[in-house]
N, C-alpha and C. Protein backbone atom coordinates (compact mmCIF):
# COMPACT_ATOMS: atom_id res chain seq x y z
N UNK A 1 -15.80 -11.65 15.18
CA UNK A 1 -14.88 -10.75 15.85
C UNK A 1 -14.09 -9.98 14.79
N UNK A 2 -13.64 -8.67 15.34
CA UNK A 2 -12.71 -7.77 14.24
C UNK A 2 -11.51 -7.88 14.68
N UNK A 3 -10.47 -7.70 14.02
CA UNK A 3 -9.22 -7.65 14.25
C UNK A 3 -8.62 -7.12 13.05
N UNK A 4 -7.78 -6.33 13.38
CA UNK A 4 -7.01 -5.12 12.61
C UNK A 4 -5.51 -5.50 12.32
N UNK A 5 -5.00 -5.38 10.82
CA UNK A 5 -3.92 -6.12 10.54
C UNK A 5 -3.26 -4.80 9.85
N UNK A 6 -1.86 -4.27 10.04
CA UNK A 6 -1.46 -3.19 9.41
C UNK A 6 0.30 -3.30 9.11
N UNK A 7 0.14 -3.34 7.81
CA UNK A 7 1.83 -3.49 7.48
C UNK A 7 1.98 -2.16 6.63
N UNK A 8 2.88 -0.92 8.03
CA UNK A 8 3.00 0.30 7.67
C UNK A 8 4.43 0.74 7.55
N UNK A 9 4.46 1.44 6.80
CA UNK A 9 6.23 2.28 6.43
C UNK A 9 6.59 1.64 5.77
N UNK A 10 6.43 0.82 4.55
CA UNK A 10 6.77 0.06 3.17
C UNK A 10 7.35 1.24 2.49
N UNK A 11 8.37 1.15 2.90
CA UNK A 11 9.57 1.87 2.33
C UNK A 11 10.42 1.88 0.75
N UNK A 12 9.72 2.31 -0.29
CA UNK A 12 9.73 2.17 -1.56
C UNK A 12 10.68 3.37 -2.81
N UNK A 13 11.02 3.32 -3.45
CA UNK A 13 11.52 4.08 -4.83
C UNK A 13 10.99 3.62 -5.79
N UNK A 14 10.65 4.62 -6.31
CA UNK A 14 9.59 4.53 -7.53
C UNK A 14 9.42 5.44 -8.59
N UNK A 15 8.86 5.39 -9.97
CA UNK A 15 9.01 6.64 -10.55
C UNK A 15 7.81 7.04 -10.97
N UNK A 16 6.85 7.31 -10.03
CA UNK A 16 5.60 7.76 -10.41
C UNK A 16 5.88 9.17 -10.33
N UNK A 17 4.56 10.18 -11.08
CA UNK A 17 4.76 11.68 -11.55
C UNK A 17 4.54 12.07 -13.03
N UNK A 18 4.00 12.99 -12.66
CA UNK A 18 3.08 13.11 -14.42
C UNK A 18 4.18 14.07 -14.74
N UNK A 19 5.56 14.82 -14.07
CA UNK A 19 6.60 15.37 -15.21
C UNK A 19 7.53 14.04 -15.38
N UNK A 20 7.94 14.04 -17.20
CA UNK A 20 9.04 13.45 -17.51
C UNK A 20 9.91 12.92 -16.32
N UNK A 21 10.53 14.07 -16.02
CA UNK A 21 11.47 14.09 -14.76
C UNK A 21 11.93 12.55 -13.61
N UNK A 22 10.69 12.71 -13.73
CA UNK A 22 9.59 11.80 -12.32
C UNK A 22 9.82 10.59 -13.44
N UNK A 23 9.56 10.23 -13.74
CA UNK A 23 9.94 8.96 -14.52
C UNK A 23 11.26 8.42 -15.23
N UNK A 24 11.99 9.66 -15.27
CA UNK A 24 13.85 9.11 -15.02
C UNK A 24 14.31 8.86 -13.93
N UNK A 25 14.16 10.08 -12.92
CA UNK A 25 15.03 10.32 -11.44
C UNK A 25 14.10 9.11 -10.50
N UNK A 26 12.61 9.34 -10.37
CA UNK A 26 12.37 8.60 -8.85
C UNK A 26 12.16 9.64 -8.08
N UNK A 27 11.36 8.47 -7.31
CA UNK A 27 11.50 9.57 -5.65
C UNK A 27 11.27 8.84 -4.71
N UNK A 28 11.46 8.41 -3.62
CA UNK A 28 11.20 8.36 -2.20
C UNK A 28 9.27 8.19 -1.91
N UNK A 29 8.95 6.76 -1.56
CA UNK A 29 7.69 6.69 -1.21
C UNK A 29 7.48 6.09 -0.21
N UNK A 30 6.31 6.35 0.67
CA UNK A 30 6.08 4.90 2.08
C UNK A 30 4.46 4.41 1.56
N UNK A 31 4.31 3.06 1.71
CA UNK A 31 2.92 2.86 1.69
C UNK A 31 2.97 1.99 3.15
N UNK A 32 1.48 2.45 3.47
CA UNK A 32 1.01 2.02 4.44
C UNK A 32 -0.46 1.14 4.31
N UNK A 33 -0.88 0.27 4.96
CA UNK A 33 -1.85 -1.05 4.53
C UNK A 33 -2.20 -1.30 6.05
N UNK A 34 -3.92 -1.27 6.02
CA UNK A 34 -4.76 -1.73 7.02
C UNK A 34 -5.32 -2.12 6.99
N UNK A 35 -6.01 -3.17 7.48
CA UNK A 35 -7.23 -4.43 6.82
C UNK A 35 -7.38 -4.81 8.20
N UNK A 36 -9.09 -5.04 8.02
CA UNK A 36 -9.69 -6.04 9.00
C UNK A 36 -10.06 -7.36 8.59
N UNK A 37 -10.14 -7.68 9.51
CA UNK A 37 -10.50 -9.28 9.07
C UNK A 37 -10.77 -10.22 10.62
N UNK A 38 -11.15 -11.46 10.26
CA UNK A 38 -10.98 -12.30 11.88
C UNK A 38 -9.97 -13.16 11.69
N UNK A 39 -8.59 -13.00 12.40
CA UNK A 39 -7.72 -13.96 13.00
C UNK A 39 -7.91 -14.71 14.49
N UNK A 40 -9.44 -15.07 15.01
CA UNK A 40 -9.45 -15.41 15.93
C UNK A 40 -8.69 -17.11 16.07
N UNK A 41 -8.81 -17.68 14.60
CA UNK A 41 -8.53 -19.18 14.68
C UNK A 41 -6.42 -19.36 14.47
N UNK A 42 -6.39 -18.37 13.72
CA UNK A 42 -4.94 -17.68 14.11
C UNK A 42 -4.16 -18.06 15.57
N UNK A 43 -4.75 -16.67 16.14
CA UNK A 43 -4.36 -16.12 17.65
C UNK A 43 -4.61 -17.92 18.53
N UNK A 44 -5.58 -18.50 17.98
CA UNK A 44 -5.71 -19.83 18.89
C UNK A 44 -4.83 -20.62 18.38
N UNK A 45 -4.25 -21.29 17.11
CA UNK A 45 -3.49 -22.34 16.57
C UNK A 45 -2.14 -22.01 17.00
N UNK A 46 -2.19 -20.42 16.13
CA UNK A 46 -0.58 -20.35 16.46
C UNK A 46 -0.38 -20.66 14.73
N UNK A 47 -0.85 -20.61 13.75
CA UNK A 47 -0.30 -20.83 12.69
C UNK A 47 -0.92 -20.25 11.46
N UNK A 48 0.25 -19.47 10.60
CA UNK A 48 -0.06 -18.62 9.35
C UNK A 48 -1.13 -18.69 8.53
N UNK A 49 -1.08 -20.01 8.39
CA UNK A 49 -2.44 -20.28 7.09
C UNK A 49 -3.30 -19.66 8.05
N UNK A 50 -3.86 -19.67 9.06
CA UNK A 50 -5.59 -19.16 9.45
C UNK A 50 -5.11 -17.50 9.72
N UNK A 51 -4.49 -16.94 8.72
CA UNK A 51 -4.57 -15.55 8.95
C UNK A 51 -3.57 -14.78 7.66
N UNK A 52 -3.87 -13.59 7.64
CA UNK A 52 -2.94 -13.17 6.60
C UNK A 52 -1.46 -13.02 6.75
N UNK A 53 -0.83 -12.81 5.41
CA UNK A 53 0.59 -13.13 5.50
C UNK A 53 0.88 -11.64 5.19
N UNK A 54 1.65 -11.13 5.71
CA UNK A 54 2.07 -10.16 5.50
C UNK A 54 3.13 -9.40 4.78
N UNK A 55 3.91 -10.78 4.53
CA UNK A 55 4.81 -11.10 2.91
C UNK A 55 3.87 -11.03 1.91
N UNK A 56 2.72 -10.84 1.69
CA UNK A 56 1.98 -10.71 0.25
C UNK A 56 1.10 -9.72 0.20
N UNK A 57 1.16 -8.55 1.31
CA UNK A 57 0.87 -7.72 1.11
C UNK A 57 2.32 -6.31 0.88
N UNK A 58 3.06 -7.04 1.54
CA UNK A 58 4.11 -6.17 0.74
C UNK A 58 4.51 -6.46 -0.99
N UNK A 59 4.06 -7.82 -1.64
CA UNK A 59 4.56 -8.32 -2.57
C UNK A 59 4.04 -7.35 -3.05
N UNK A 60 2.70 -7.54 -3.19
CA UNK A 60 1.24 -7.03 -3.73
C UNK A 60 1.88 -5.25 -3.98
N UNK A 61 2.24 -4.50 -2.91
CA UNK A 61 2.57 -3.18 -2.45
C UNK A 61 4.13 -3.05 -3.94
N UNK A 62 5.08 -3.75 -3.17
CA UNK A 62 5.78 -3.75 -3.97
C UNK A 62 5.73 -4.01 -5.96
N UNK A 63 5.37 -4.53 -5.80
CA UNK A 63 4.66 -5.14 -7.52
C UNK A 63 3.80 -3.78 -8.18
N UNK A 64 3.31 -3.89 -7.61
CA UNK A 64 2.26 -2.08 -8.14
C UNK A 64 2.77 -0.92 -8.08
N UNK A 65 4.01 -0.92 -6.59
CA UNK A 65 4.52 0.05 -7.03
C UNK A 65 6.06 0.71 -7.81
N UNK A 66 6.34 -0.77 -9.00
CA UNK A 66 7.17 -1.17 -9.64
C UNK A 66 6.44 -0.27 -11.24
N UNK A 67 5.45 -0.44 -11.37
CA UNK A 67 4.75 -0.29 -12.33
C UNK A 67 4.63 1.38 -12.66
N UNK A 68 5.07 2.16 -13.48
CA UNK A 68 5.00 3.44 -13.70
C UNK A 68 3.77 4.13 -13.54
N UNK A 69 3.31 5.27 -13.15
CA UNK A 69 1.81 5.22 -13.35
C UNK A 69 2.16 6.81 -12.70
N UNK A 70 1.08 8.20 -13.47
CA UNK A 70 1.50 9.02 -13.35
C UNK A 70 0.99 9.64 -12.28
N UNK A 71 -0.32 9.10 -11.38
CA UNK A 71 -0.67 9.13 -10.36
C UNK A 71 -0.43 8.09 -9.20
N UNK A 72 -0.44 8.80 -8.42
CA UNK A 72 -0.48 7.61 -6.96
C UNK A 72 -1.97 7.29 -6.69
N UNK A 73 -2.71 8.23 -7.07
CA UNK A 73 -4.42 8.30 -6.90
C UNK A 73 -4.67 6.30 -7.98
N UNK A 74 -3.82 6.30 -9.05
CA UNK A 74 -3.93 5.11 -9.80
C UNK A 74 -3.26 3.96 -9.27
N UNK A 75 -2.17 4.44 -8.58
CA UNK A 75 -1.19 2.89 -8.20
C UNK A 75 -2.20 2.24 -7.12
N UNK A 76 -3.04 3.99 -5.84
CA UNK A 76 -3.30 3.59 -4.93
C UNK A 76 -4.48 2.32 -5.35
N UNK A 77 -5.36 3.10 -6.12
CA UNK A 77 -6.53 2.22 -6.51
C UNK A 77 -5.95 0.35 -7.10
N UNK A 78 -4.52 0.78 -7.94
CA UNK A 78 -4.30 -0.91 -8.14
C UNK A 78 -3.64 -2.02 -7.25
N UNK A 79 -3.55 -1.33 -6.15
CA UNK A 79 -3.08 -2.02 -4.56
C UNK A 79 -4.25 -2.24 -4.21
N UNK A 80 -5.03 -1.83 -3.70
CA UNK A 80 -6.72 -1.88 -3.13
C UNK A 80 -7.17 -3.03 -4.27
N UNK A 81 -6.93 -2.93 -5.50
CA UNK A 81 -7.94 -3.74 -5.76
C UNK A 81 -6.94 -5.42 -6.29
N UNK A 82 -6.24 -5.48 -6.26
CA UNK A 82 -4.87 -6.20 -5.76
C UNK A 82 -5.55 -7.23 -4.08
N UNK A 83 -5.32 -6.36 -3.44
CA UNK A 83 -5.46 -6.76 -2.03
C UNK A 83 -6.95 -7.34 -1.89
N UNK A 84 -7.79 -6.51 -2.62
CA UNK A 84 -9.48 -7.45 -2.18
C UNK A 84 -9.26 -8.32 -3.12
N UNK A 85 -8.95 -8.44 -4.40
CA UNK A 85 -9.21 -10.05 -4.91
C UNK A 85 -8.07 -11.13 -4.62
N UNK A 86 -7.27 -10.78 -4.10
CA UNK A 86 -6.05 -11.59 -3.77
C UNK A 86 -5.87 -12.23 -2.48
N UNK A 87 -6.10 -11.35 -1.90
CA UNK A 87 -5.79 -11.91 -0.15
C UNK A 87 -7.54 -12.56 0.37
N UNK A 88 -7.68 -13.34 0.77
CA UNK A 88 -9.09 -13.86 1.58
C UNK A 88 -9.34 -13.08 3.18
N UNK A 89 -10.65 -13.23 3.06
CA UNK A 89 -11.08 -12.57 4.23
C UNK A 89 -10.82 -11.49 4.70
N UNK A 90 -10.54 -10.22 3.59
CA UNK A 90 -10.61 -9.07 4.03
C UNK A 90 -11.52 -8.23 4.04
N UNK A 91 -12.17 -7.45 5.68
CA UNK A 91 -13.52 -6.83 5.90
C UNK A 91 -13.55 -5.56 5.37
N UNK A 92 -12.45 -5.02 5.90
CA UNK A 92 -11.83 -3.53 4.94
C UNK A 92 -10.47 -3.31 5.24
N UNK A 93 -10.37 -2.62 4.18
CA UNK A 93 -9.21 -2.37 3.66
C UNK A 93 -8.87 -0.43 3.47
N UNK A 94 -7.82 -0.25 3.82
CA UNK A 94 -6.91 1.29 4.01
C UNK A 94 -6.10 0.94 3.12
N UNK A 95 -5.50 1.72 1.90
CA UNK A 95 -4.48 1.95 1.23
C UNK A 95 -3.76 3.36 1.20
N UNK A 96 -2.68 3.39 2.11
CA UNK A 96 -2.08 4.98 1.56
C UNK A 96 -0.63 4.96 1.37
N UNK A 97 -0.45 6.12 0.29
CA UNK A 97 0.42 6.12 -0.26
C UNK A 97 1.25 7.71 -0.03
N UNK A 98 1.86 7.71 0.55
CA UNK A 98 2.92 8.92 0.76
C UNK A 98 4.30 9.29 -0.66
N UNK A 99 4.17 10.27 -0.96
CA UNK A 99 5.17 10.99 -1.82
C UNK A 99 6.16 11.85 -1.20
N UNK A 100 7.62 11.20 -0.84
CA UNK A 100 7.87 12.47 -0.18
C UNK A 100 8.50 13.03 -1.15
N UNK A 101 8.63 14.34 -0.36
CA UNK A 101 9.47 15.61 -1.19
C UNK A 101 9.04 15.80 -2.83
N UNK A 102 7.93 16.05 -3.40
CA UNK A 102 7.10 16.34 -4.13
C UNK A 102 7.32 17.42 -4.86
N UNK A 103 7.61 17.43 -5.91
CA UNK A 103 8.02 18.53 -6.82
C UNK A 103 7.04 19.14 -6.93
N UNK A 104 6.61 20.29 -6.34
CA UNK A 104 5.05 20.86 -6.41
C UNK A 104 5.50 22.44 -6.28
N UNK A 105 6.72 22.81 -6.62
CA UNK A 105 6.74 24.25 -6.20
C UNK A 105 6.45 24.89 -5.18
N UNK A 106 6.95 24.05 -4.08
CA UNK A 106 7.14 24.56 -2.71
C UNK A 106 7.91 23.29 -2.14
N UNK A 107 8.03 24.13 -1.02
CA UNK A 107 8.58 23.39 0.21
C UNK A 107 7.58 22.69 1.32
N UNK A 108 7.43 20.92 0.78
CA UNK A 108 6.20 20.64 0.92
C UNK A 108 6.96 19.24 1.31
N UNK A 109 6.58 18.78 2.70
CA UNK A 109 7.70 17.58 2.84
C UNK A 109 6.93 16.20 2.47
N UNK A 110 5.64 16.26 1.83
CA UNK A 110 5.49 14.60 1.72
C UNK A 110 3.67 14.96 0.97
N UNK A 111 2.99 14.29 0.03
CA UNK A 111 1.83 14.35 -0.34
C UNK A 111 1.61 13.04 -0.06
N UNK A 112 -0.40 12.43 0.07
CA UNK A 112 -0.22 11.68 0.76
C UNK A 112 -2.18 11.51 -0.27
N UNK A 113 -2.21 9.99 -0.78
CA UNK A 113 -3.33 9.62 -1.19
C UNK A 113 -3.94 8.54 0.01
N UNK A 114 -5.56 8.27 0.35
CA UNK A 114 -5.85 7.43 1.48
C UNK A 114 -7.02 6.91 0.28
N UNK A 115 -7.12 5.32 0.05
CA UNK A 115 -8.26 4.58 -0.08
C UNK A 115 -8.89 3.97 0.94
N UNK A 116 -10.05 3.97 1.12
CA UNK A 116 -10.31 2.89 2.15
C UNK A 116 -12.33 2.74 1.68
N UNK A 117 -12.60 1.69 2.79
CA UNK A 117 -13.79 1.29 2.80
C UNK A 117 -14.55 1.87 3.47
């Protein structure tokens, strides 16, 4: 059986950005995380171990995106690959990463990287 697990709007500050700038000031990020997997023995026990925790995919989220890195295209890829060797029993996996308010020379309210399977 499939079942769909999603811990979205990980509400973050961070200083990713390939200007200087971006690596003093910060900016405003959301990551969002979707994974399949089977929690059928879960949904029957009633208890954490037979399913994922969702405290360690924010750890995971949080931890990577602690780490400077001048793309999000790079943080995204070290969450994804974070999450498949770390967490068990995941069928696939979504990683996205939102930038808001993006120094891009416009008026542009949010850029937005998607990994998935």
């Amino acid at each position: 059986m499939k079942h769909t697990i999603e811990v979205n709007g990980i509400k973050l500050y961070a200083f990713h950005g390939c200007l200087p700038e971006e690596g003093k000031i910060g900016g405003h990020y959301t990551v969002d995380i979707s994974l399949t997997t089977d929690f059928t023995e879960a949904a029957i026990s009633d208890e954490l171990i037979q399913t994922i925790d969702y405290c360690d995919i924010n750890r995971i989220v949080t931890e990577e995106m602690a780490i400077r890195s001048k793309l999000i295209e790079h943080v995204g890829q070290r969450i994804y690959n974070r999450i498949q060797n770390e967490i068990d029993n995941v069928t696939t996996l979504k990683v996205k990463i939102i930038k808001i308010c993006p120094p891009i020379n416009g008026d542009v309210q949010n850029v937005a990287i998607i990994i998935e399977d």
